[in-house]
PDB file of N, CA and C in Angstrom:
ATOM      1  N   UNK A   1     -36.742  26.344  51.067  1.00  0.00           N
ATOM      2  CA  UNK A   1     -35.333  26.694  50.912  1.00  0.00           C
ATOM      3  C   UNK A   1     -34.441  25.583  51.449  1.00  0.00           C
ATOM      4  N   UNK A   2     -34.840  25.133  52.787  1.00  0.00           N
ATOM      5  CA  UNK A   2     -33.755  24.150  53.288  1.00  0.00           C
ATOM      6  C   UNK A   2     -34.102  22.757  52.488  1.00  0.00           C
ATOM      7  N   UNK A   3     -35.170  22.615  51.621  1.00  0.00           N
ATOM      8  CA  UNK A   3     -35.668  21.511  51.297  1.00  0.00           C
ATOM      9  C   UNK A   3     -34.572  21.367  49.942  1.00  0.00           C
ATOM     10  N   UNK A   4     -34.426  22.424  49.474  1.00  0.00           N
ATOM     11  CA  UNK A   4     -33.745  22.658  47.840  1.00  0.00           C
ATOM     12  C   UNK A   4     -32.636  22.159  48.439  1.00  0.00           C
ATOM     13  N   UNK A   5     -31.707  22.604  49.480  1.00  0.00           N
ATOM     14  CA  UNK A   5     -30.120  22.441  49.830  1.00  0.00           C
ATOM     15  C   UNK A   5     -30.284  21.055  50.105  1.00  0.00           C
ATOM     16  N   UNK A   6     -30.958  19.950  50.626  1.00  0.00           N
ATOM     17  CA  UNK A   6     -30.831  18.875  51.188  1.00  0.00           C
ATOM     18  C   UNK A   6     -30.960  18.353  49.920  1.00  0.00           C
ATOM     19  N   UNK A   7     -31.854  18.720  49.126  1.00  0.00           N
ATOM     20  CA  UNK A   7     -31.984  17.204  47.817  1.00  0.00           C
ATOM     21  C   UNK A   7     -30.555  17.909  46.600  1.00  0.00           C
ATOM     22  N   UNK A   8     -30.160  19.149  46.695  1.00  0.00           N
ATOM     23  CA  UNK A   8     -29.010  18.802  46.178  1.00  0.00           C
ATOM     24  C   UNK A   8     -27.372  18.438  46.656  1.00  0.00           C
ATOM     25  N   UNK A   9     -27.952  18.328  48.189  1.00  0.00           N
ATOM     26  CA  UNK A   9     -26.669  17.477  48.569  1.00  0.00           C
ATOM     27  C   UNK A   9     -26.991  16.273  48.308  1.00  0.00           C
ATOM     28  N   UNK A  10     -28.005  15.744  48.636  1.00  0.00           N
ATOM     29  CA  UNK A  10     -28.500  14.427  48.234  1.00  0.00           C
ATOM     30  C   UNK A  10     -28.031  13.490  46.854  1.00  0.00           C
ATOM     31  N   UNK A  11     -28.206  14.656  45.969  1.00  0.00           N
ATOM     32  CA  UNK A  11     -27.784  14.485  44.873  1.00  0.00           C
ATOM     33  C   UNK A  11     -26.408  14.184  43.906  1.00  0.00           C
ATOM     34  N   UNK A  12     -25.741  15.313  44.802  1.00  0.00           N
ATOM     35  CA  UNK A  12     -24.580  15.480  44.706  1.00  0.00           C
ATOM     36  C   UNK A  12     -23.620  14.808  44.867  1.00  0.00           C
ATOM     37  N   UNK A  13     -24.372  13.744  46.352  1.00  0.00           N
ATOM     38  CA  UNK A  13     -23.831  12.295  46.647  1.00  0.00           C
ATOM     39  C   UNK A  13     -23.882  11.532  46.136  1.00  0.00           C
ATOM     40  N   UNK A  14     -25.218  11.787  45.248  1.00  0.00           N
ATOM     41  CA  UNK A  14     -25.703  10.467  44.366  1.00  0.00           C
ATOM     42  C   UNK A  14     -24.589  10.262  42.856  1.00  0.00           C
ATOM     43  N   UNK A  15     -24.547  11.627  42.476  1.00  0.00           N
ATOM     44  CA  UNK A  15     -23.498  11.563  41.390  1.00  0.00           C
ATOM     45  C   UNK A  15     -22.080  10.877  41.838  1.00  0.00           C
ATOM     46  N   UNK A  16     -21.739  11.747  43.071  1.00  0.00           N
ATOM     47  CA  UNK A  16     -20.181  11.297  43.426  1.00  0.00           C
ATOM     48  C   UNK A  16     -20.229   9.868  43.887  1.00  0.00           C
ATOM     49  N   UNK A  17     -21.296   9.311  44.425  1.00  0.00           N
ATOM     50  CA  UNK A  17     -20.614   7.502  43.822  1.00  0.00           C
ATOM     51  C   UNK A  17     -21.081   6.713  42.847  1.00  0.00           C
ATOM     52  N   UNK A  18     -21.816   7.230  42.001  1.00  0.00           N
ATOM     53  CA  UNK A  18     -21.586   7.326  40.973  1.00  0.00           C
ATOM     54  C   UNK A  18     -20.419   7.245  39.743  1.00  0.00           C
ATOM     55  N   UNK A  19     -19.717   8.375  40.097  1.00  0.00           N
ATOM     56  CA  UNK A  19     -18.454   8.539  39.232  1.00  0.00           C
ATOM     57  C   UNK A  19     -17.358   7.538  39.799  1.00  0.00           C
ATOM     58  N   UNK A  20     -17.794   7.468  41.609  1.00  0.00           N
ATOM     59  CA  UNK A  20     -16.374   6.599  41.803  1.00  0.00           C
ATOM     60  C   UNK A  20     -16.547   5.240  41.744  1.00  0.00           C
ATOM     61  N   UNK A  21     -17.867   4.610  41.285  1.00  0.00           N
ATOM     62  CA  UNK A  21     -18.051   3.331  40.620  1.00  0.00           C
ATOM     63  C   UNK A  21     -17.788   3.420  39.315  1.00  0.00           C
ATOM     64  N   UNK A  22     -17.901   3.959  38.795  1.00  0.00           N
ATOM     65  CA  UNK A  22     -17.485   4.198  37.021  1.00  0.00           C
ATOM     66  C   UNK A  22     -15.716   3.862  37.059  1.00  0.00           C
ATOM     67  N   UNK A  23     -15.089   5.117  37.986  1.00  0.00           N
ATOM     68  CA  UNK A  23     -13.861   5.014  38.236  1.00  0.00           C
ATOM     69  C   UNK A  23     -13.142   3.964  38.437  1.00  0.00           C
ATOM     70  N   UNK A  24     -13.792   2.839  39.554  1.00  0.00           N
ATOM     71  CA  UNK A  24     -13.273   1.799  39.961  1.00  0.00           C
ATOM     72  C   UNK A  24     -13.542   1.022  38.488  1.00  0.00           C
ATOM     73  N   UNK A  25     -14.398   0.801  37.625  1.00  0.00           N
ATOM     74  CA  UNK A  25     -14.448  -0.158  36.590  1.00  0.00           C
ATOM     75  C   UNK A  25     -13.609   0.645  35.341  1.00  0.00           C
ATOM     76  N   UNK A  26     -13.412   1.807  35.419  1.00  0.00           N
ATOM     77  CA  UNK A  26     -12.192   2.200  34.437  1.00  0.00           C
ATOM     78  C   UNK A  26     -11.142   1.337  34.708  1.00  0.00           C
ATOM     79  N   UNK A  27     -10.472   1.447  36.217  1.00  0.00           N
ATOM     80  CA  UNK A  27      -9.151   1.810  36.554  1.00  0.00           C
ATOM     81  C   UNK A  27      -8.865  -0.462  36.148  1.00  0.00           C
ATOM     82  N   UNK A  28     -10.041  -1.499  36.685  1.00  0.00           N
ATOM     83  CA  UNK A  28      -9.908  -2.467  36.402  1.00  0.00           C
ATOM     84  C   UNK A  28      -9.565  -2.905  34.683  1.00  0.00           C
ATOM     85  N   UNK A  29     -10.655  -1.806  34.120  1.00  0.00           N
ATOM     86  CA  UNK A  29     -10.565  -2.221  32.538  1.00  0.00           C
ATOM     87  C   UNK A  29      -9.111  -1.706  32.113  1.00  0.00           C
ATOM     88  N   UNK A  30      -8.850  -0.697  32.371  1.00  0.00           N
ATOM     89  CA  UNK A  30      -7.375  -0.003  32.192  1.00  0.00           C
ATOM     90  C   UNK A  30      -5.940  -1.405  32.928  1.00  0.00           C
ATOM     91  N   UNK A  31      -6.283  -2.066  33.696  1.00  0.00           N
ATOM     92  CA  UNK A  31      -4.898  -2.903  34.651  1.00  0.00           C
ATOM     93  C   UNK A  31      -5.336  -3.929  33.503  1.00  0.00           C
ATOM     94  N   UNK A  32      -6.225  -4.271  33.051  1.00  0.00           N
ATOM     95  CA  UNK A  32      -6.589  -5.738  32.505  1.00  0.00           C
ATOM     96  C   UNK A  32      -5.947  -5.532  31.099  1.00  0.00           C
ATOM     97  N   UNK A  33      -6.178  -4.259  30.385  1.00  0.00           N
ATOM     98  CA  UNK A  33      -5.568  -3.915  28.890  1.00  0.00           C
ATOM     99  C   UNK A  33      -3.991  -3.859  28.901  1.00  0.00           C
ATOM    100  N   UNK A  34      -3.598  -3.148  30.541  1.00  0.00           N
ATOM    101  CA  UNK A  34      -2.300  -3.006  30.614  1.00  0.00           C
ATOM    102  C   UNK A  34      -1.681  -4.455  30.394  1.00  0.00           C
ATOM    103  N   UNK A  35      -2.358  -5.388  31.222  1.00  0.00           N
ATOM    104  CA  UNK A  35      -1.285  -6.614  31.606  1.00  0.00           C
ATOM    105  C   UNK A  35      -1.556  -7.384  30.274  1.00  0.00           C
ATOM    106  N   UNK A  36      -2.757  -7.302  29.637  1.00  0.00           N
ATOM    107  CA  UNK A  36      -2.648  -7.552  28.619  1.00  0.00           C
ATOM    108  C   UNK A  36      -1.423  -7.397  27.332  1.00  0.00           C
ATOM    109  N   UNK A  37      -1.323  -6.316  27.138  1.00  0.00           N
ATOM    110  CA  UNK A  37      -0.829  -5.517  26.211  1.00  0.00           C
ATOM    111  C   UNK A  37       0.692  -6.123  27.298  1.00  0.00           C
ATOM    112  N   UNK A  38       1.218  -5.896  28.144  1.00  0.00           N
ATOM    113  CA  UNK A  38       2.220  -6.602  28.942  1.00  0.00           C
ATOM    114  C   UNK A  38       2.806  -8.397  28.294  1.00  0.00           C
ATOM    115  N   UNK A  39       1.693  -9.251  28.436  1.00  0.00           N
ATOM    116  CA  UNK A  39       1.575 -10.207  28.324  1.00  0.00           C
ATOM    117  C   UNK A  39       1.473 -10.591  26.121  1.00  0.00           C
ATOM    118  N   UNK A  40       1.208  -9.709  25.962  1.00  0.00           N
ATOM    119  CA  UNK A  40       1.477  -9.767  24.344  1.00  0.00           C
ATOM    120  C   UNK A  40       3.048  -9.730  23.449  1.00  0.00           C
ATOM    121  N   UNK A  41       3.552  -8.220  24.434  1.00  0.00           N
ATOM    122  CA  UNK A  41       4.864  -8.277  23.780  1.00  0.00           C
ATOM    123  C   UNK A  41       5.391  -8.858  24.311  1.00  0.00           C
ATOM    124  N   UNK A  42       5.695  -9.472  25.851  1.00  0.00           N
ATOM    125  CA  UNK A  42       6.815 -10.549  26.362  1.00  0.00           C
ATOM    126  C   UNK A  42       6.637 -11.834  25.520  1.00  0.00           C
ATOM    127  N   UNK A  43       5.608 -12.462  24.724  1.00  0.00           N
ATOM    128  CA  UNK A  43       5.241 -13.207  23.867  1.00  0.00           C
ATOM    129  C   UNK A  43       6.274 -13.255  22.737  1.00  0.00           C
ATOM    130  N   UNK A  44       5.801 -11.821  22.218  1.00  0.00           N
ATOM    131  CA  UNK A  44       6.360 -11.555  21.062  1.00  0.00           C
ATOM    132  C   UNK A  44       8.229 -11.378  21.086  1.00  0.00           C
ATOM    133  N   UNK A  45       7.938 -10.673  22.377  1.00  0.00           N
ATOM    134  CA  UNK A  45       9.753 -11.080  22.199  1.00  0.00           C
ATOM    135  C   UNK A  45      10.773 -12.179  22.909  1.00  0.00           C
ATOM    136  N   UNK A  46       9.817 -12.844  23.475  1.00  0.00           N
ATOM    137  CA  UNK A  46      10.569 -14.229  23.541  1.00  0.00           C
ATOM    138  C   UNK A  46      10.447 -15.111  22.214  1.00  0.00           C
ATOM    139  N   UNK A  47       9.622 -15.125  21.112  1.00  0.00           N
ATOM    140  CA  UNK A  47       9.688 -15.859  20.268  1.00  0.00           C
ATOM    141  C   UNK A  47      10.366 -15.213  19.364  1.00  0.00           C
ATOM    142  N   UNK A  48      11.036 -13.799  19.122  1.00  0.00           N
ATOM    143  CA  UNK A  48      12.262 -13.210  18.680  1.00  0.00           C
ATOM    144  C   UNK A  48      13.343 -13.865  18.983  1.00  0.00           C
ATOM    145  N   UNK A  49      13.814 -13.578  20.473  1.00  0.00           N
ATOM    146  CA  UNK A  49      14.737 -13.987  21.304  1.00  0.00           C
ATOM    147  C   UNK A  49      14.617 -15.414  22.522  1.00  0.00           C
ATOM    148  N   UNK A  50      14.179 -16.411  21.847  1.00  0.00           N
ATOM    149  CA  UNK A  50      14.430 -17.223  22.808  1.00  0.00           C
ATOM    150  C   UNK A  50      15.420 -17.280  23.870  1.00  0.00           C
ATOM    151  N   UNK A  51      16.495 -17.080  23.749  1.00  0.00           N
ATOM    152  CA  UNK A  51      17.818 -17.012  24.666  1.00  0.00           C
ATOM    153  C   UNK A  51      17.621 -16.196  25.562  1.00  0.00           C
ATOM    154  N   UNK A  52      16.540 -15.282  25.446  1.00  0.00           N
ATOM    155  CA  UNK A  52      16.199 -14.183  26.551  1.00  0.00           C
ATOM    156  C   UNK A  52      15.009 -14.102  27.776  1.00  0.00           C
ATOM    157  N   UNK A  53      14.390 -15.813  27.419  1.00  0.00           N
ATOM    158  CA  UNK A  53      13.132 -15.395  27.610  1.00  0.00           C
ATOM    159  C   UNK A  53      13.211 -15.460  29.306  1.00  0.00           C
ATOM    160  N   UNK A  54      14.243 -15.795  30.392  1.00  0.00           N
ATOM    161  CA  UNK A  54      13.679 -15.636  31.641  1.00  0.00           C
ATOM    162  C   UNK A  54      13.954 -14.482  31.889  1.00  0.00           C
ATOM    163  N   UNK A  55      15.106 -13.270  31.131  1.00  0.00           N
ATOM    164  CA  UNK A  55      14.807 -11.904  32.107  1.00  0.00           C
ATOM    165  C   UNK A  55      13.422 -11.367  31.465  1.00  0.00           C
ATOM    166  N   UNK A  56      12.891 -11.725  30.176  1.00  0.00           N
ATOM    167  CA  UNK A  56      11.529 -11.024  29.562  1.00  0.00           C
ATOM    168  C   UNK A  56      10.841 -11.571  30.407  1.00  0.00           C
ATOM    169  N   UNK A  57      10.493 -12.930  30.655  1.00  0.00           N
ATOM    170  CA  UNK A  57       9.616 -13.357  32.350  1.00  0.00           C
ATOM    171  C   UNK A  57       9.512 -12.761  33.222  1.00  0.00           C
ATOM    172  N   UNK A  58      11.096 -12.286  33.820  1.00  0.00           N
ATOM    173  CA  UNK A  58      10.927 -12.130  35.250  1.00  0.00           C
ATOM    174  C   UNK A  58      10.036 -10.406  34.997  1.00  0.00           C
ATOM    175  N   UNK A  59      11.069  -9.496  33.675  1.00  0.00           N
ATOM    176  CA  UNK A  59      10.531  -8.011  33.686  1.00  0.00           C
ATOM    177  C   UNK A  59       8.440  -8.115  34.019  1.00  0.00           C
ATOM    178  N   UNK A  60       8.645  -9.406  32.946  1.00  0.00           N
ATOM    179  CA  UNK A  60       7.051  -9.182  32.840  1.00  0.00           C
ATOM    180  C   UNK A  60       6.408  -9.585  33.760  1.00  0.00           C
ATOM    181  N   UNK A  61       6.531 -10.275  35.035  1.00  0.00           N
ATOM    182  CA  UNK A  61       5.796 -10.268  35.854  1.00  0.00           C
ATOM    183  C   UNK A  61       5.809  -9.216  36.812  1.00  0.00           C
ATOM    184  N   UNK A  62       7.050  -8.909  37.234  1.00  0.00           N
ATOM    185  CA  UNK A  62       7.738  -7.523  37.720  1.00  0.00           C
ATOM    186  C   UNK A  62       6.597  -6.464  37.259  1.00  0.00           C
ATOM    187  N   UNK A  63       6.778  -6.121  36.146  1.00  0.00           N
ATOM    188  CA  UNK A  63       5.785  -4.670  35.662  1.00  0.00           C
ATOM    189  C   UNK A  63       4.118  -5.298  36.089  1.00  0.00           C
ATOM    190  N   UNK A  64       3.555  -6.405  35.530  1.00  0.00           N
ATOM    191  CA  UNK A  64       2.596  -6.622  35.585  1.00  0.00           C
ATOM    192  C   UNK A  64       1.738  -6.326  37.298  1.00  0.00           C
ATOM    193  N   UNK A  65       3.096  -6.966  38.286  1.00  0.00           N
ATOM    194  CA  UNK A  65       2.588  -6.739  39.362  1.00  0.00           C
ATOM    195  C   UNK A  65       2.546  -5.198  39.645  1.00  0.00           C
ATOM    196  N   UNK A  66       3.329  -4.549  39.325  1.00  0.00           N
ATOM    197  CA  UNK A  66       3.328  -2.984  39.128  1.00  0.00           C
ATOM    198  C   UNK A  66       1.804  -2.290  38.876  1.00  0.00           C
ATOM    199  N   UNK A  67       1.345  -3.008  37.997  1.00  0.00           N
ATOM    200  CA  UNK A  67       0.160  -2.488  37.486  1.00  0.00           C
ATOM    201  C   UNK A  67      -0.885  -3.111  38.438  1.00  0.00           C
ATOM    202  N   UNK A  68      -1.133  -3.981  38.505  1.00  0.00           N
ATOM    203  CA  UNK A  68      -2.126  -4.895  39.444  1.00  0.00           C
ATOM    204  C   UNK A  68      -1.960  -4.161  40.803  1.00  0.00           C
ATOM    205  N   UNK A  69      -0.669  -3.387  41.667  1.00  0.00           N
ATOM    206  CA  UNK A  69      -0.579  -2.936  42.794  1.00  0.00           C
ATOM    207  C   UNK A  69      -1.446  -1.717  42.370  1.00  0.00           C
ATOM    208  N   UNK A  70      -1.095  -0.874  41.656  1.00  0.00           N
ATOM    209  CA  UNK A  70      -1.998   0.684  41.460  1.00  0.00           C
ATOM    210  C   UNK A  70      -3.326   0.540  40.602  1.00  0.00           C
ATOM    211  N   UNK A  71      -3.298  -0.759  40.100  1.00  0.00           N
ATOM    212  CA  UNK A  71      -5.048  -0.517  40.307  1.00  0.00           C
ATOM    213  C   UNK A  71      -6.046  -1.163  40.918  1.00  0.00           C
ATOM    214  N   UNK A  72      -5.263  -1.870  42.033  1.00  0.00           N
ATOM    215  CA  UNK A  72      -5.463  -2.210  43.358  1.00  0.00           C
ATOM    216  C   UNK A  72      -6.221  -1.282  43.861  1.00  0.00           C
ATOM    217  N   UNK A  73      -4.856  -0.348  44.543  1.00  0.00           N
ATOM    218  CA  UNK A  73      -5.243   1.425  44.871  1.00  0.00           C
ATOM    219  C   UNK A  73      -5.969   2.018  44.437  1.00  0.00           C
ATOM    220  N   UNK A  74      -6.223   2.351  43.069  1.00  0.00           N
ATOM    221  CA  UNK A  74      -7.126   2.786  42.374  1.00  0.00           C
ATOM    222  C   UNK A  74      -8.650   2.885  42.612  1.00  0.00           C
ATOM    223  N   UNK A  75      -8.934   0.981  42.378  1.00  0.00           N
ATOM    224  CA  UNK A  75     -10.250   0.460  42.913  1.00  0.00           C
ATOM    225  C   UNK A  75     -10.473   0.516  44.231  1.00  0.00           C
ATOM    226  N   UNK A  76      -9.662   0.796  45.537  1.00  0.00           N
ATOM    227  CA  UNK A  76     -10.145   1.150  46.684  1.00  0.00           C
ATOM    228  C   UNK A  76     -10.762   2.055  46.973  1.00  0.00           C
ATOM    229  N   UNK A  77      -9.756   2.942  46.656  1.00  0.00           N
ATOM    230  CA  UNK A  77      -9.573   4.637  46.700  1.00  0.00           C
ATOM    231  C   UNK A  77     -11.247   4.858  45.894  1.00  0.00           C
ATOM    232  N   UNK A  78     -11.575   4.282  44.898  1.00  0.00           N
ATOM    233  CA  UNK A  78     -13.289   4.330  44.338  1.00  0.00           C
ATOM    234  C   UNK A  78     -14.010   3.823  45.358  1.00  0.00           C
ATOM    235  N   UNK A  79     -13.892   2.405  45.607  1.00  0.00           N
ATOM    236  CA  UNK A  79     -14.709   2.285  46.615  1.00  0.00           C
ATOM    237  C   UNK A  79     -15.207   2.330  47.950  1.00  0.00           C
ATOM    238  N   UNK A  80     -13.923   3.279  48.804  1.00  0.00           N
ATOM    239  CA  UNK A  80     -13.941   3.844  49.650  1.00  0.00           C
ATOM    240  C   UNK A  80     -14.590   5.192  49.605  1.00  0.00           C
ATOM    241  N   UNK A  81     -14.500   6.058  48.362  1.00  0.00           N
ATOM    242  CA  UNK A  81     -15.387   7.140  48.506  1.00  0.00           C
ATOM    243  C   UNK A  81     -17.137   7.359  47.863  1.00  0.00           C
ATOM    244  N   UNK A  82     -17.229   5.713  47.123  1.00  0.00           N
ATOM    245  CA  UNK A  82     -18.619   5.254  47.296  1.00  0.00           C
ATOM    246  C   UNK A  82     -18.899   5.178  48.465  1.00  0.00           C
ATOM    247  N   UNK A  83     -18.621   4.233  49.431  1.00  0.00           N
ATOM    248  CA  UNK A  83     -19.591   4.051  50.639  1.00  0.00           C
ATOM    249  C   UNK A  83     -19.006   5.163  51.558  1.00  0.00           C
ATOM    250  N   UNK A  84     -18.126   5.944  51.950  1.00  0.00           N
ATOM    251  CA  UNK A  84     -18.103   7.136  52.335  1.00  0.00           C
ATOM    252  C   UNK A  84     -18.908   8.068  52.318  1.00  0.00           C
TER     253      UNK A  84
END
């Protein structure tokens, strides 16, 4: 009986870092598509609007760092409750 409860806590651990390594490589693939997809239209609309392109700069680094800060967080917050 106590043998069953230990290997499915065991287990249970094994899944949960598990998921929060999965998590942490979502949350990177997700910041990388963002800044991507970031870095596409400031492209696209500075070669619309040349005359515009340092506030489309400044927005786009602005947001980009936005994104890079929370999936910063993201990937901690995973790999803090892996080795936890």
């Amino acid at each position: 009986m106590l043998l069953t409860v230990l290997l499915q806590a065991v287990a249970g651990a094994a899944i949960g870092k598990l998921g929060a390594t999965i998590g942490a490589g979502i949350a990177a693939i997700g910041a990388g598509i963002g800044i991507g997809k970031i870095g596409a239209s400031a492209t696209e609309s500075i070669a619309r609007q040349p005359e515009a392109s340092g506030d489309i700069r400044t927005n786009m680094i602005i947001v980009a760092a936005m994104i890079e800060g929370a999936a910063l967080f993201a990937i901690i917050v995973c790999l803090l409750v892996a080795v936890l």
